[in-house]
Protein backbone atom coordinates (compact mmCIF):
# COMPACT_ATOMS: atom_id res chain seq x y z
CA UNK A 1 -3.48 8.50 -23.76
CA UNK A 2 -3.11 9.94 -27.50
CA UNK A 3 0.77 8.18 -27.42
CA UNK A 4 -0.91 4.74 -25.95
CA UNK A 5 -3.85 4.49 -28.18
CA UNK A 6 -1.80 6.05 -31.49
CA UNK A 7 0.36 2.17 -30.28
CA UNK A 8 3.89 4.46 -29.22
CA UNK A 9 5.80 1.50 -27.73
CA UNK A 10 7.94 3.65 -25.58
CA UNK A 11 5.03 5.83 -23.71
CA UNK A 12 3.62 2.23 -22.93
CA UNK A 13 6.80 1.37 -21.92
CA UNK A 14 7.29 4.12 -19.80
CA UNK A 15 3.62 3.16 -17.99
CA UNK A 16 4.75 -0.48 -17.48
CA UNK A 17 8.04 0.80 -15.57
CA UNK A 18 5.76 2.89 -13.12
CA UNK A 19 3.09 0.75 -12.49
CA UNK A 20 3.99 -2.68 -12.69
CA UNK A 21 6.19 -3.21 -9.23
CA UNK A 22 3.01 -1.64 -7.33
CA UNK A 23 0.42 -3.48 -9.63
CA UNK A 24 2.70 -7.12 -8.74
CA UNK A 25 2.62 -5.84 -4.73
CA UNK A 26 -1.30 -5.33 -5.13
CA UNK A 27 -2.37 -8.53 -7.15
CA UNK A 28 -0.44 -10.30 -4.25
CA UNK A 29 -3.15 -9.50 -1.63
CA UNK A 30 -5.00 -11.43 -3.51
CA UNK A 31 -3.13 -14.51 -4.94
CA UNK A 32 -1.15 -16.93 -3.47
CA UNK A 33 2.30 -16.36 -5.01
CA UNK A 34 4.13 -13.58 -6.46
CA UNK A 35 4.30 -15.70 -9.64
CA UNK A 36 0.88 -16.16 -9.61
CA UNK A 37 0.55 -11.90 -9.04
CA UNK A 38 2.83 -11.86 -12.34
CA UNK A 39 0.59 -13.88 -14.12
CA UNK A 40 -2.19 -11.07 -13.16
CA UNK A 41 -0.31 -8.40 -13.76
CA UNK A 42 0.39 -9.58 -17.41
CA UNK A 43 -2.73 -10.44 -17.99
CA UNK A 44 -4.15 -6.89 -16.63
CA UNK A 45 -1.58 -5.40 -19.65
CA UNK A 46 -2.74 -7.45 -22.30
CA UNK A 47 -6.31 -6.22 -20.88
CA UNK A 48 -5.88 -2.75 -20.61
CA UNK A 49 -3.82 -2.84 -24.63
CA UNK A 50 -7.01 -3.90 -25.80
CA UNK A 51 -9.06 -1.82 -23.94
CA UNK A 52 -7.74 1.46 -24.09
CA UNK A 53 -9.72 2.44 -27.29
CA UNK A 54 -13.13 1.78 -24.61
CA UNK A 55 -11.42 3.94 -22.17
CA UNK A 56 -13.97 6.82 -21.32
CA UNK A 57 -11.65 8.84 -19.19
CA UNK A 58 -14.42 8.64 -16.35
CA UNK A 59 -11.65 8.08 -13.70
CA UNK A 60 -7.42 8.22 -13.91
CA UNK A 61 -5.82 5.76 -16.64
CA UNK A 62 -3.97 5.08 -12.58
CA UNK A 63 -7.31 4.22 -11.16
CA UNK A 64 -8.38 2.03 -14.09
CA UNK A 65 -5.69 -0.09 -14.71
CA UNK A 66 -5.83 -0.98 -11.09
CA UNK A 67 -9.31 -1.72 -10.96
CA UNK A 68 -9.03 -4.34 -13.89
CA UNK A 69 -6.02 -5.59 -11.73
CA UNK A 70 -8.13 -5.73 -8.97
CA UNK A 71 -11.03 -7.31 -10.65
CA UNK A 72 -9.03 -10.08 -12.73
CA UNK A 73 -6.94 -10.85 -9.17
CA UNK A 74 -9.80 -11.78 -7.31
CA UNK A 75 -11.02 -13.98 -9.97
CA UNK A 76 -7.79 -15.79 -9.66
CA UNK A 77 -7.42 -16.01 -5.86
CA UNK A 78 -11.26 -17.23 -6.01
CA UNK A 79 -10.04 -19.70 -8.75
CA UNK A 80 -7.26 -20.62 -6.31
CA UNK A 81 -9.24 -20.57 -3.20
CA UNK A 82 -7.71 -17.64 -1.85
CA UNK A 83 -10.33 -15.03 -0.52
CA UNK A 84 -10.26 -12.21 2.11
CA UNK A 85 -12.40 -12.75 4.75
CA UNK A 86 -14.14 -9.85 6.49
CA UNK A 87 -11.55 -10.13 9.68
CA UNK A 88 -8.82 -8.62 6.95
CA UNK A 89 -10.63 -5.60 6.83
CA UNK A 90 -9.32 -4.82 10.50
CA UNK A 91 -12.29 -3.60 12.16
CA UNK A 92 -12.15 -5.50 15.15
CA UNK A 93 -11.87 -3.71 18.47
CA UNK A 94 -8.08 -4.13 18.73
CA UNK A 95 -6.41 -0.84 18.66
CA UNK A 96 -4.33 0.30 16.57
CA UNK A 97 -1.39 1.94 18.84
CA UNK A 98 -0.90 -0.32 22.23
CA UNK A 99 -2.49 1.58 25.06
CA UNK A 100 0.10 0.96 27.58
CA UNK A 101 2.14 3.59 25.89
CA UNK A 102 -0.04 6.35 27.11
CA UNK A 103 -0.25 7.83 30.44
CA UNK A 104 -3.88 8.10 32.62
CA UNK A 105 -3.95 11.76 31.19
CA UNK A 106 -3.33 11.09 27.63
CA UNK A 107 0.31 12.06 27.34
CA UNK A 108 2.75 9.69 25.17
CA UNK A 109 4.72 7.97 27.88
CA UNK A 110 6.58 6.25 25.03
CA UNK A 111 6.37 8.74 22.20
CA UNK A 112 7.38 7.15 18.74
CA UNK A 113 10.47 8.59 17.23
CA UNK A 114 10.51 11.59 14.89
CA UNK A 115 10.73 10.84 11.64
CA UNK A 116 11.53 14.34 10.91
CA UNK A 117 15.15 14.62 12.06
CA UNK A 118 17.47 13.54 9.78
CA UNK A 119 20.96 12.95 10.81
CA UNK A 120 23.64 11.85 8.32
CA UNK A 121 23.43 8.20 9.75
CA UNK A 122 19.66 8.12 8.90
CA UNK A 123 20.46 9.30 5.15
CA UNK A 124 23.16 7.06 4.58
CA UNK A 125 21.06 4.26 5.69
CA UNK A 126 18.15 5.55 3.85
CA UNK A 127 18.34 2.47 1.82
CA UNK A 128 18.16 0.19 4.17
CA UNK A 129 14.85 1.80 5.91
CA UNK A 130 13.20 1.39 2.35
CA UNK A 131 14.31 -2.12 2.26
CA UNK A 132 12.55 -2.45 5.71
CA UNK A 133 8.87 -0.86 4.87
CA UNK A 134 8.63 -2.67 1.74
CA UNK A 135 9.58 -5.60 3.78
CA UNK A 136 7.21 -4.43 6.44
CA UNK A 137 4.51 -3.69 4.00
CA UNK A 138 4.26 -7.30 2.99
CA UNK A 139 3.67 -8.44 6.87
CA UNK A 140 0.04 -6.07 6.83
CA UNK A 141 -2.71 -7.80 6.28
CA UNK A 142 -4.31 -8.27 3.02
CA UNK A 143 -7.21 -5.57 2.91
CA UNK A 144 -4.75 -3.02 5.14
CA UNK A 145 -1.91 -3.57 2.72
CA UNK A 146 -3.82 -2.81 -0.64
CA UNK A 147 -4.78 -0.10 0.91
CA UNK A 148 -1.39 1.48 1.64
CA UNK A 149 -0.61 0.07 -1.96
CA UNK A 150 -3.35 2.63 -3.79
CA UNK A 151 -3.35 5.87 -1.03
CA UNK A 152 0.43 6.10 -0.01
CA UNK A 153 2.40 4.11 -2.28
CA UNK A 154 0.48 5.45 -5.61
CA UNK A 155 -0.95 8.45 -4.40
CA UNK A 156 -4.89 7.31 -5.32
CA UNK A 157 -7.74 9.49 -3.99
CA UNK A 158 -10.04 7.97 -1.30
CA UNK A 159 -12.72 7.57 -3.47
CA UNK A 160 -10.57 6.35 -5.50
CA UNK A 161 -9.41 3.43 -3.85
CA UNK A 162 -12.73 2.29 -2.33
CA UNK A 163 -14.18 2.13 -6.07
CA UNK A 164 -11.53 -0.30 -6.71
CA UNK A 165 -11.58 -2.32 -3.75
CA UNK A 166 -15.00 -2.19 -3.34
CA UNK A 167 -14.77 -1.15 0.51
CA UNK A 168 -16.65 1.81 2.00
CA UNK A 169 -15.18 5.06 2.95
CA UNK A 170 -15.55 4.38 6.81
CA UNK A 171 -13.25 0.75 6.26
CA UNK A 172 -10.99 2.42 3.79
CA UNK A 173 -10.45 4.74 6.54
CA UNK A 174 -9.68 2.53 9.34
CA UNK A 175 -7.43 0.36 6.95
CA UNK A 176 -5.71 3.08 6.01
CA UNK A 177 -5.15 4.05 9.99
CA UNK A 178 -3.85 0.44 10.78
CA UNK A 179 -1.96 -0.09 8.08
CA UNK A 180 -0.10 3.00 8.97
CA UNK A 181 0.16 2.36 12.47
CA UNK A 182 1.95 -1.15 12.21
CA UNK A 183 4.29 0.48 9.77
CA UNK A 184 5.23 3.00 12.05
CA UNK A 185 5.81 0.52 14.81
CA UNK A 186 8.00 -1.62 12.36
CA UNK A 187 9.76 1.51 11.53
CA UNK A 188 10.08 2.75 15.38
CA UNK A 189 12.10 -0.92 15.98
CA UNK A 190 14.33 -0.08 12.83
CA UNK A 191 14.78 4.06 13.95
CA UNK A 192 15.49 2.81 17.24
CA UNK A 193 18.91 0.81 15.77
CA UNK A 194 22.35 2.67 16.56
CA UNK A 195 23.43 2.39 13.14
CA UNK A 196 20.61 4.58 12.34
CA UNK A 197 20.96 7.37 15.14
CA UNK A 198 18.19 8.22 17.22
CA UNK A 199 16.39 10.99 17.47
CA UNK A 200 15.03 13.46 20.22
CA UNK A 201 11.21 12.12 22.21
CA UNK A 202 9.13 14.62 22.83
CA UNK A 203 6.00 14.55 25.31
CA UNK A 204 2.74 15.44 23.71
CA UNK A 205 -0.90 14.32 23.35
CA UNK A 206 -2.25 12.37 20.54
């Protein structure tokens, strides 16, 4: 904060190159375009250049710049007529894992692959299974993909997060379960691949 408010180009530099791919992803829940999300994103910058001297320090400099991100992208997806409606929060009684891959007595009778052992195919290709959750991570639904975005992607505390989406701890929770769950499922098809070797299933209650 001392190097960004004494105006040290290269410490704001350095913020920009951390933040700014995750701030674009975030903004997009939001807005229609990723143009559009640019747009938000630089306006957040200019925002938070001019505001750091009003910065109290109450929360992370993480956890404010993505709030005014937050706040200034749903001004422009209400501007835009994009809005997320109450459904994106995925609260609905669908679950989250299909049951049919349980047995009657609560055993996995489809366990999902471990992510845990690596073979040399797997890191080789570890490239192309990044290229698949970011892909994946833009099929989630709005509310369940900013979500991800703040808690796994950026590392934000739960509180954290719900301050800046505005969402309670109890839907911040189950967002955070869904959105997990379909990634796991889109990276169970892409494990499953030969090219990406397979690994042992193991039996065992959820």
């Amino acid at each position: 904060m001392a190097r960004l408010r004494a105006g040290d180009e290269v410490a704001f530099r350095e913020l920009v190159r951390s933040l700014n791919g995750a701030m674009i992803s975030l903004a997009r829940t939001f807005v229609k375009s990723r143009p559009t999300a640019e747009e938000v994103v630089q306006d957040t910058w200019v925002a938070v250049i001019t505001g750091l001297s009003g910065f109290e320090g109450r929360s992370s400099l993480k956890s404010w710049i993505f709030g005014v991100l937050v706040n200034k992208a749903r001004t422009r997806g209400a501007r835009d007529g994009r809005t997320i409606t109450f459904s994106d929060l995925g609260v609905d009684g669908d679950p989250a894992v299909d049951p049919g891959r349980f047995k009657p007595n609560g055993m996995w009778a489809d366990p999902p692959t471990s992510w845990c052992d690596l073979t040399p195919e797997r890191i080789v290709a570890g490239r192309q299974m990044l290229e698949h959750v970011r892909a994946a991570l833009d099929t989630l639904p709005p509310a369940q993909r900013s979500v991800i975005i703040l808690r796994d992607v950026e590392g934000l505390e739960p509180e954290e997060a719900c301050a800046i989406l505005g969402v309670s701890e109890a839907n911040q929770r189950v967002l955070l379960h869904r959105g997990r769950a379909r990634l796991r499922q889109a990276m169970e098809t892409l494990l499953a691949r030969p090219e990406m070797g397979s690994a042992p299933r193991t039996t065992r209650k959820v």
